[in-house]
PDB file of N, CA and C in Angstrom:
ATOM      1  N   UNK A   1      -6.539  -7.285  -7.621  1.00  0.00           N
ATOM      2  CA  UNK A   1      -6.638  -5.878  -7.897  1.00  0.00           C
ATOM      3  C   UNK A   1      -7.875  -5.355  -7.179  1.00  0.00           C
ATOM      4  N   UNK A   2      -7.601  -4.402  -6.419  1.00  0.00           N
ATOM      5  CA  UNK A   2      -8.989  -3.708  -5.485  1.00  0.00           C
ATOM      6  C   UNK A   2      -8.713  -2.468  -6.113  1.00  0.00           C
ATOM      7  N   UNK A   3     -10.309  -1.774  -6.387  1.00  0.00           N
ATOM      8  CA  UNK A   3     -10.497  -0.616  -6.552  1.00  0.00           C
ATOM      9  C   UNK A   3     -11.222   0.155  -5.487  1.00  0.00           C
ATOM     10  N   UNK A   4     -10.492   1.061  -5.082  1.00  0.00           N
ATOM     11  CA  UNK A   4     -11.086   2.200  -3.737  1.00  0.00           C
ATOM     12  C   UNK A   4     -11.781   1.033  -2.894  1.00  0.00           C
ATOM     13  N   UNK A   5     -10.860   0.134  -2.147  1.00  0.00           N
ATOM     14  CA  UNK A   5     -11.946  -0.816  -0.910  1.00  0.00           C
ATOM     15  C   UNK A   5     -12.029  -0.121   0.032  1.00  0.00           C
ATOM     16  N   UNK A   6     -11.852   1.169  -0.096  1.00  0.00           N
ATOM     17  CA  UNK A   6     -12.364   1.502   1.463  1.00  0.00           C
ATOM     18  C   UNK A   6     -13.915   1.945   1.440  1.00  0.00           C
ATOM     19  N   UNK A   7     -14.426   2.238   0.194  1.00  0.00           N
ATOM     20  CA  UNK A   7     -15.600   3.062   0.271  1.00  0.00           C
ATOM     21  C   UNK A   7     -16.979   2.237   1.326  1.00  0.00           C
ATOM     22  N   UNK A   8     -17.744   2.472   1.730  1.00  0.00           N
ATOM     23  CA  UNK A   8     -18.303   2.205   2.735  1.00  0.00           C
ATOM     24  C   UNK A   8     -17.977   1.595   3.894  1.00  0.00           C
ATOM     25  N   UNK A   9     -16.544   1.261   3.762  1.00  0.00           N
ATOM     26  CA  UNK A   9     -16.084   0.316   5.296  1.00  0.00           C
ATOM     27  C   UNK A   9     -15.939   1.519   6.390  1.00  0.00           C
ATOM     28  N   UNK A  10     -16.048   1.379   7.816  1.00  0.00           N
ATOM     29  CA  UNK A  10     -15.855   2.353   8.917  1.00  0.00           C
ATOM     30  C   UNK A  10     -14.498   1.649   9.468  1.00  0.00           C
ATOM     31  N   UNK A  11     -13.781   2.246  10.637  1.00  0.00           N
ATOM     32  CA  UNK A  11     -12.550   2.149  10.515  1.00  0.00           C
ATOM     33  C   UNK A  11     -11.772   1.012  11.231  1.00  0.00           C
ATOM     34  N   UNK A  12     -13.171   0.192  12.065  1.00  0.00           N
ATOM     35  CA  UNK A  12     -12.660  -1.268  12.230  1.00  0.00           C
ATOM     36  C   UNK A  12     -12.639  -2.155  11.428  1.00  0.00           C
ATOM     37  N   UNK A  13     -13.544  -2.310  10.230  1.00  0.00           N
ATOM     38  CA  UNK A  13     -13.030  -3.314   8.753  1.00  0.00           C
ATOM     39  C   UNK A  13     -12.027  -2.802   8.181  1.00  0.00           C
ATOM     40  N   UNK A  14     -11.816  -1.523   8.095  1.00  0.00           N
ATOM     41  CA  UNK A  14     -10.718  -1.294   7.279  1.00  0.00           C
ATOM     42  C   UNK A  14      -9.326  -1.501   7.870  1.00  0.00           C
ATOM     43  N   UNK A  15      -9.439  -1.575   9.427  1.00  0.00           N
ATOM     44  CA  UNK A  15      -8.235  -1.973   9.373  1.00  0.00           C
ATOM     45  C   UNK A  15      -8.085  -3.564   9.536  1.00  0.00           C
ATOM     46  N   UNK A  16      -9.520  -4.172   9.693  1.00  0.00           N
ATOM     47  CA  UNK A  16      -9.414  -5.932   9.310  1.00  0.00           C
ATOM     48  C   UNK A  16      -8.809  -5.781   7.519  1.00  0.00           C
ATOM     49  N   UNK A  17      -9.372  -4.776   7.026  1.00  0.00           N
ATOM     50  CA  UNK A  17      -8.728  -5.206   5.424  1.00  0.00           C
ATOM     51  C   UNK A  17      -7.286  -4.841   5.089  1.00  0.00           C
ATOM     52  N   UNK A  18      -6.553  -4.070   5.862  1.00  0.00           N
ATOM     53  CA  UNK A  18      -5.258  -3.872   5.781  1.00  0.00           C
ATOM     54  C   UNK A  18      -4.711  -5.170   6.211  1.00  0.00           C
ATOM     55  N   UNK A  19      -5.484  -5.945   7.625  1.00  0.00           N
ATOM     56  CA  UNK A  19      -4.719  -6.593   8.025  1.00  0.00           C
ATOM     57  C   UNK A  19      -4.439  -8.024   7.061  1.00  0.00           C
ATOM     58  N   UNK A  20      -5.504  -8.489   6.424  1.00  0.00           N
ATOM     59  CA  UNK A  20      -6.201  -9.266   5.436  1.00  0.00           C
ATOM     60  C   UNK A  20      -4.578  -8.844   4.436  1.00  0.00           C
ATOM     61  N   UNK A  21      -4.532  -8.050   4.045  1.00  0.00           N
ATOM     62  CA  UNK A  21      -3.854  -7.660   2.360  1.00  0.00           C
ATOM     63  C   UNK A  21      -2.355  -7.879   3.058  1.00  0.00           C
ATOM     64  N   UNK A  22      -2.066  -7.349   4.717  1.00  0.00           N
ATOM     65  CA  UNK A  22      -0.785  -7.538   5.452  1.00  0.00           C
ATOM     66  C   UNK A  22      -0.398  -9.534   4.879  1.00  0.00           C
ATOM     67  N   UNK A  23      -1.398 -10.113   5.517  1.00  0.00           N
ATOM     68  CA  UNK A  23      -0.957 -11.355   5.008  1.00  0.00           C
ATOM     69  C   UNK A  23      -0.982 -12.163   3.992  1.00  0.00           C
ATOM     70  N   UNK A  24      -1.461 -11.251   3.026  1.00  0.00           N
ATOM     71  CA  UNK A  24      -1.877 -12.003   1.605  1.00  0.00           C
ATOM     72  C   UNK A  24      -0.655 -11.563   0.977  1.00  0.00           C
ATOM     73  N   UNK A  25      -0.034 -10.435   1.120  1.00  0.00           N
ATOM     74  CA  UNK A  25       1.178  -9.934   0.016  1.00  0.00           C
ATOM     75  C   UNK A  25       2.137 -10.843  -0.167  1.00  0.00           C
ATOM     76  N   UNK A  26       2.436 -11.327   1.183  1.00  0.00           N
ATOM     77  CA  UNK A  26       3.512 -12.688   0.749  1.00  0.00           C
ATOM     78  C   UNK A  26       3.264 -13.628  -0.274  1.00  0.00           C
ATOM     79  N   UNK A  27       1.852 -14.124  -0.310  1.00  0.00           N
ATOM     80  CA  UNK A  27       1.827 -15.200  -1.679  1.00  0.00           C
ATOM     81  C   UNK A  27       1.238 -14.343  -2.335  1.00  0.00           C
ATOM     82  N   UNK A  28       0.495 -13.309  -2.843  1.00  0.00           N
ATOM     83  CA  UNK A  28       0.173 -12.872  -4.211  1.00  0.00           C
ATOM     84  C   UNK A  28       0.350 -11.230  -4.271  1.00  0.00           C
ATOM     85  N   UNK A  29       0.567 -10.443  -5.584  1.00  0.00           N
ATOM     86  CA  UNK A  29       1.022  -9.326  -5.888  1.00  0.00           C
ATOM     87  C   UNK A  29      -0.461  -8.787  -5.406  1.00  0.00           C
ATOM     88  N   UNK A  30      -0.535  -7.840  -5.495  1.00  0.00           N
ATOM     89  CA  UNK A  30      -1.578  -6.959  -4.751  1.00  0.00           C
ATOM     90  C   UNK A  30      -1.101  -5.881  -5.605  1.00  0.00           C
ATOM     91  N   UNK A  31      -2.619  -5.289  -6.301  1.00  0.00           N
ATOM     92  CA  UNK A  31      -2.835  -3.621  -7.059  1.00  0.00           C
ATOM     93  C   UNK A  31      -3.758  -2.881  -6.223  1.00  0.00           C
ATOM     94  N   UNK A  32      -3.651  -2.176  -5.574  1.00  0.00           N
ATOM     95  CA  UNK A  32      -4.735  -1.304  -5.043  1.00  0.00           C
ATOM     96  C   UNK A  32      -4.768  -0.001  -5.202  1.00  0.00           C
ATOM     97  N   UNK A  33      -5.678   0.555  -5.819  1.00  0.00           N
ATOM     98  CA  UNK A  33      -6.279   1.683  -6.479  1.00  0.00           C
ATOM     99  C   UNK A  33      -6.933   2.429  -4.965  1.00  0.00           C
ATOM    100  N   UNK A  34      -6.674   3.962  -4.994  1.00  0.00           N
ATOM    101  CA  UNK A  34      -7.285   4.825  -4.465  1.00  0.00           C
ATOM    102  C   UNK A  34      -7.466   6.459  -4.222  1.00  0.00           C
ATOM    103  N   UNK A  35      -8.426   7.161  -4.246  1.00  0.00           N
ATOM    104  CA  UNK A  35      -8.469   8.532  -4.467  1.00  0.00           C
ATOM    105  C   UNK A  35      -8.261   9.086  -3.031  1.00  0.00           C
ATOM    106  N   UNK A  36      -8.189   8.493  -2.120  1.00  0.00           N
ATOM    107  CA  UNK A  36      -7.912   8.851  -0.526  1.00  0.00           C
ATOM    108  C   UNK A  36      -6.305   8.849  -0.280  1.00  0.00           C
ATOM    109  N   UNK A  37      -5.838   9.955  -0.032  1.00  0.00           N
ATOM    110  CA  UNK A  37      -4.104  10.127   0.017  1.00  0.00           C
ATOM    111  C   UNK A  37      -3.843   9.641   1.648  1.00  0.00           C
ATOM    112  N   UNK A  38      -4.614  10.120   2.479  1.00  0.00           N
ATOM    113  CA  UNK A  38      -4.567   9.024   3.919  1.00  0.00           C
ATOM    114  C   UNK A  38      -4.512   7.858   3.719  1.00  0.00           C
ATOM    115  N   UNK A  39      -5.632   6.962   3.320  1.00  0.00           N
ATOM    116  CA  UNK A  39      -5.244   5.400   3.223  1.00  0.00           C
ATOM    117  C   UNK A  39      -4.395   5.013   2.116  1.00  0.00           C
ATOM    118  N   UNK A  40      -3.623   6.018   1.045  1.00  0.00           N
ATOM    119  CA  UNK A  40      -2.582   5.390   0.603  1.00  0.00           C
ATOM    120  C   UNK A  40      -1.223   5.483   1.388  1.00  0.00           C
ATOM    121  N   UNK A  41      -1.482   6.206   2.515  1.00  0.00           N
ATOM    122  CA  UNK A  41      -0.272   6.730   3.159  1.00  0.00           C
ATOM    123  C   UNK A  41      -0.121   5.735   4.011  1.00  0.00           C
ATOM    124  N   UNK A  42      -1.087   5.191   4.449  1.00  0.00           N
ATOM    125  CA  UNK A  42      -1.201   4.317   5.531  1.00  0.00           C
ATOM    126  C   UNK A  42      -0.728   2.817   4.784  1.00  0.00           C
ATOM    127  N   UNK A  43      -1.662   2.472   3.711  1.00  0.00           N
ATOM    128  CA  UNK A  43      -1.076   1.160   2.904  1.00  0.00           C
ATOM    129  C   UNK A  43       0.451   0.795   3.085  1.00  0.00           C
ATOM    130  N   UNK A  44       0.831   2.462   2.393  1.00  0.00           N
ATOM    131  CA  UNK A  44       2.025   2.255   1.782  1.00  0.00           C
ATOM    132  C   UNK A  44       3.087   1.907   3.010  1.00  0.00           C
ATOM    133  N   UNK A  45       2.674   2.417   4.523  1.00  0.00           N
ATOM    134  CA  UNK A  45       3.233   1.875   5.711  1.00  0.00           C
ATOM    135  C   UNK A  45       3.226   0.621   6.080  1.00  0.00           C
ATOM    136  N   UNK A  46       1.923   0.270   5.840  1.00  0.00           N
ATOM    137  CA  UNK A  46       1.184  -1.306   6.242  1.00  0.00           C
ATOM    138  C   UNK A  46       2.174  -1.923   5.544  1.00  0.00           C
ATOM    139  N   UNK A  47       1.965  -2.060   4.268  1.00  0.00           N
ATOM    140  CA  UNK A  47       2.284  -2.991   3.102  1.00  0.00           C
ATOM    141  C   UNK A  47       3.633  -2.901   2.959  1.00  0.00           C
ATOM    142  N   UNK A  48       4.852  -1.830   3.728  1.00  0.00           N
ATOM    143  CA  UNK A  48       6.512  -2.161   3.177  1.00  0.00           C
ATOM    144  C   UNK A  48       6.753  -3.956   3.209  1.00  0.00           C
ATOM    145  N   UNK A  49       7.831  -3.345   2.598  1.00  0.00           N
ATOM    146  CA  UNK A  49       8.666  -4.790   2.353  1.00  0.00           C
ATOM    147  C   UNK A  49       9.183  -4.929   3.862  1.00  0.00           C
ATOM    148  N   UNK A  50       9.340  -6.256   4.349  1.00  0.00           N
ATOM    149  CA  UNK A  50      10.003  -6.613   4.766  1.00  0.00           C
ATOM    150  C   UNK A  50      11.212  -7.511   4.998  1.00  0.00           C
ATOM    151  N   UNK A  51      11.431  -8.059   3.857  1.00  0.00           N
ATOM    152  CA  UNK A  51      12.809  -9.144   3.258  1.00  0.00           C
ATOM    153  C   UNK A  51      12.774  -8.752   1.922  1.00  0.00           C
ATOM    154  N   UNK A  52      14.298  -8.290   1.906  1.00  0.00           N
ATOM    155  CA  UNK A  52      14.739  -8.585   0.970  1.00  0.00           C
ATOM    156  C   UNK A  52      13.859  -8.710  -1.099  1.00  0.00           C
ATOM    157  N   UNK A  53      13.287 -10.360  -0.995  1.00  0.00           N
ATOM    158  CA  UNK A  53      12.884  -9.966  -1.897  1.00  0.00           C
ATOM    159  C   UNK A  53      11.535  -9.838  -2.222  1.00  0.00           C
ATOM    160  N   UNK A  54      11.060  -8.914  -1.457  1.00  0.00           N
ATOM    161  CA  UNK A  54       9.483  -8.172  -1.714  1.00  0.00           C
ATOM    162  C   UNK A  54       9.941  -6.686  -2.242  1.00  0.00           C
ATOM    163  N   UNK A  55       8.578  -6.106  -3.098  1.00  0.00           N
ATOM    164  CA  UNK A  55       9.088  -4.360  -3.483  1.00  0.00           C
ATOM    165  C   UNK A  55       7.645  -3.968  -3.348  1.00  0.00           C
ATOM    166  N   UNK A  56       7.637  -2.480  -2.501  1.00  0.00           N
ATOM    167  CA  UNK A  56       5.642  -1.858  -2.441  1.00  0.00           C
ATOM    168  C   UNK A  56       6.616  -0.613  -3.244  1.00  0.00           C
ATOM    169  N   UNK A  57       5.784  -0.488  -4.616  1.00  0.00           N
ATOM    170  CA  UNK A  57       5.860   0.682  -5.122  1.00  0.00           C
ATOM    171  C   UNK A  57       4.354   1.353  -4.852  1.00  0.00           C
ATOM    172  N   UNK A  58       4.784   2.817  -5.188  1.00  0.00           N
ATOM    173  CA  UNK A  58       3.630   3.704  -4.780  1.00  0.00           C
ATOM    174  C   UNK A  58       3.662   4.342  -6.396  1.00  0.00           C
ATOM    175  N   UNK A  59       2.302   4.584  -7.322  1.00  0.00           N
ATOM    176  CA  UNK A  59       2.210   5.001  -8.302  1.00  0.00           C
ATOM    177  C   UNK A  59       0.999   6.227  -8.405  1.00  0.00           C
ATOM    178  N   UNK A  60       1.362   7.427  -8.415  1.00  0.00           N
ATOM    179  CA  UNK A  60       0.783   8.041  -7.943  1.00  0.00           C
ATOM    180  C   UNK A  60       0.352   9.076  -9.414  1.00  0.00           C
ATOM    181  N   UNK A  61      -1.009   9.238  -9.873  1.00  0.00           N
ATOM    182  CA  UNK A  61      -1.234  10.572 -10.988  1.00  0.00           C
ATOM    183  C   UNK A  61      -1.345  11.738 -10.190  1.00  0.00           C
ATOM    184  N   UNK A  62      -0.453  12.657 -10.466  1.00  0.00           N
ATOM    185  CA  UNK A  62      -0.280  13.937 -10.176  1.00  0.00           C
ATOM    186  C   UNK A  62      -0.969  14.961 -10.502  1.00  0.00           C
ATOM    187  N   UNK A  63      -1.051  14.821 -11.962  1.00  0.00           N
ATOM    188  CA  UNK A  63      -2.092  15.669 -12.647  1.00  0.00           C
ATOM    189  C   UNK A  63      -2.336  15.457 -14.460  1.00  0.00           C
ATOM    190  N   UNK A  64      -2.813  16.316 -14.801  1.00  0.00           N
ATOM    191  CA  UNK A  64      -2.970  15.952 -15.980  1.00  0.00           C
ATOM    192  C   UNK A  64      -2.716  17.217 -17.304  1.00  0.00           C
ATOM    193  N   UNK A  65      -2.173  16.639 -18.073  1.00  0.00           N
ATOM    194  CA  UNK A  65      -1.788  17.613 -18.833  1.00  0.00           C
ATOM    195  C   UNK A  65      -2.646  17.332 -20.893  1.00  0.00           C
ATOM    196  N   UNK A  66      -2.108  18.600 -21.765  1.00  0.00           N
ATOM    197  CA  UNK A  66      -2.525  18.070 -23.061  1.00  0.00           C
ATOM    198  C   UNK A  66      -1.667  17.322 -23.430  1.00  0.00           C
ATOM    199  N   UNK A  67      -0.627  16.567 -22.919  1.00  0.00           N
ATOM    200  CA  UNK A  67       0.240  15.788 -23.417  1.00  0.00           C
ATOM    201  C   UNK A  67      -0.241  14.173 -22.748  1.00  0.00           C
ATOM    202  N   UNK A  68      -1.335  14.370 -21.627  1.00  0.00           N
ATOM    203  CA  UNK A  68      -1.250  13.135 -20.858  1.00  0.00           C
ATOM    204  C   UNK A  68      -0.865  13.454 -19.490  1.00  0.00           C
ATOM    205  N   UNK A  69      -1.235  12.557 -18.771  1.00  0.00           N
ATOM    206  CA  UNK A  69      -1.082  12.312 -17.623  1.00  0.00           C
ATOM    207  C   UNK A  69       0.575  12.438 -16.921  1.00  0.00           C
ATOM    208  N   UNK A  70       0.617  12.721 -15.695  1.00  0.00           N
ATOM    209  CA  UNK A  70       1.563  13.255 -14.571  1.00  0.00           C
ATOM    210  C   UNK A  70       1.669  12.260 -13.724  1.00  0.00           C
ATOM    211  N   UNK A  71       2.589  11.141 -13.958  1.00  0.00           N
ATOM    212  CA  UNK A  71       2.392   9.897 -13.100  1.00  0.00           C
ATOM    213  C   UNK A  71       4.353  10.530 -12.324  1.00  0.00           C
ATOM    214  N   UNK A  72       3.790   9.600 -11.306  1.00  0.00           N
ATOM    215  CA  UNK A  72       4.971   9.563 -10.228  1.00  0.00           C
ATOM    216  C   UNK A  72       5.346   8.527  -9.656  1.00  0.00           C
ATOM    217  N   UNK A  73       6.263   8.099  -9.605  1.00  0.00           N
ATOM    218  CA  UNK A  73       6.613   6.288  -9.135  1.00  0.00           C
ATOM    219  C   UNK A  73       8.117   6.432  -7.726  1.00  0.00           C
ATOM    220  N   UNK A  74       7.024   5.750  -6.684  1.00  0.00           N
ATOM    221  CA  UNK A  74       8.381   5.606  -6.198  1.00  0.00           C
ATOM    222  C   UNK A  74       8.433   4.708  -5.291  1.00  0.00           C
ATOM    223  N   UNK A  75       9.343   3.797  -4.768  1.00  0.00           N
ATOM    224  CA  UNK A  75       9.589   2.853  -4.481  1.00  0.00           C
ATOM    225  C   UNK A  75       9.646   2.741  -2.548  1.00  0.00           C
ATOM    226  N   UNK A  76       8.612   2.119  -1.645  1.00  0.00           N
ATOM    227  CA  UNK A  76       8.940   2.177  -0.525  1.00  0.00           C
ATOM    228  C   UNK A  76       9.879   1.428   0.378  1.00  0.00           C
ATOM    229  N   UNK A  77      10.972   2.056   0.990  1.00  0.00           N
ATOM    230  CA  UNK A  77      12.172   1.136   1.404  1.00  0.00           C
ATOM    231  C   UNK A  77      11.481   0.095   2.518  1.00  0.00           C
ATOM    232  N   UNK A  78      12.680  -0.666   2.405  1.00  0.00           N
ATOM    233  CA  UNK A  78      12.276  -1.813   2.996  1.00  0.00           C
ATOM    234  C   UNK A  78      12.758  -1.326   4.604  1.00  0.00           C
ATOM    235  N   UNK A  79      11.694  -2.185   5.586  1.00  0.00           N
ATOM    236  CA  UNK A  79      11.796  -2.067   6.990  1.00  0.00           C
ATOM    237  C   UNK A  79      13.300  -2.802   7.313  1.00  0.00           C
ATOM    238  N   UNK A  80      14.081  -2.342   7.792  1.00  0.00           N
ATOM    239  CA  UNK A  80      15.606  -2.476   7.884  1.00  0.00           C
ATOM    240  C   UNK A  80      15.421  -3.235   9.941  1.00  0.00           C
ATOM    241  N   UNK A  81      14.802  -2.660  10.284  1.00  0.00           N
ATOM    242  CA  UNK A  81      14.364  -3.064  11.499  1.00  0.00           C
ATOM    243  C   UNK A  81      13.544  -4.691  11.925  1.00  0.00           C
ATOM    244  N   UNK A  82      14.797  -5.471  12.882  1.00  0.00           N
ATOM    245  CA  UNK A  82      14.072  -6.575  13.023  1.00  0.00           C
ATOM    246  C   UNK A  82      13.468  -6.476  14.109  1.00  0.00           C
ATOM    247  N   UNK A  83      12.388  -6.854  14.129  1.00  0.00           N
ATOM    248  CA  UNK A  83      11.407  -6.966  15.008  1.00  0.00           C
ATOM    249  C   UNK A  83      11.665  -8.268  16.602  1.00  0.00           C
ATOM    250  N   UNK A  84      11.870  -7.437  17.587  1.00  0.00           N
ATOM    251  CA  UNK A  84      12.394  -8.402  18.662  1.00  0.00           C
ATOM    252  C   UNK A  84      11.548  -8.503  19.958  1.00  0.00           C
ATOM    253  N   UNK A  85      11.258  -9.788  19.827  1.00  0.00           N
ATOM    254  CA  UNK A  85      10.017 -10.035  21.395  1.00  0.00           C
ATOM    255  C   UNK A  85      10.698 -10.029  22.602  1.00  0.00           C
ATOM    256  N   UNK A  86      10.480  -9.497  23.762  1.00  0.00           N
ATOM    257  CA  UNK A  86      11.096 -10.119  24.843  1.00  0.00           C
ATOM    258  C   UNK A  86      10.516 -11.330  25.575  1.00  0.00           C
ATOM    259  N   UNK A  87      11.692 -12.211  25.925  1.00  0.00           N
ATOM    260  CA  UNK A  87      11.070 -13.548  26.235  1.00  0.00           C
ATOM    261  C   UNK A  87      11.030 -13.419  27.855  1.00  0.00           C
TER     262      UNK A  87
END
């Protein structure tokens, strides 16, 4: 679970830490918390699924009310696109 890791990184660690979390998702679930709607936009690109059985949900508070909170959930599709090298 990371909370806001971007705060003091400039924009060559941060994208070593996307790349870092790119290869960690396969063996462990990953929570990442953040108040920056750019780098969740970007995560949520980084981080799709790519087989089958992986899922990147996006959980987002909207706002807040006297009843409680304005949460939003939604699910990012999986990359349908296989990736092909030329030999």
């Amino acid at each position: 679970m990371l909370d806001d890791p971007l705060q003091s990184l400039d924009d060559v660690n941060l994208l070593g830490l996307i790349d870092l979390l790119r290869r960690t998702k396969d063996r462990r679930q990953l929570i990442v918390s953040t108040h920056d709607s750019r780098f969740g936009r970007l995560l949520a690109r980084k981080l799709r699924p790519v087989s089958p059985d992986q899922r990147t949900l996006v959980i987002t508070l909207a706002g807040w009310g006297r009843s409680g909170p304005t949460i939003t959930q939604g699910e990012i599709p999986r990359d349908s696109e296989v990736v092909r090298i030329a030999a």
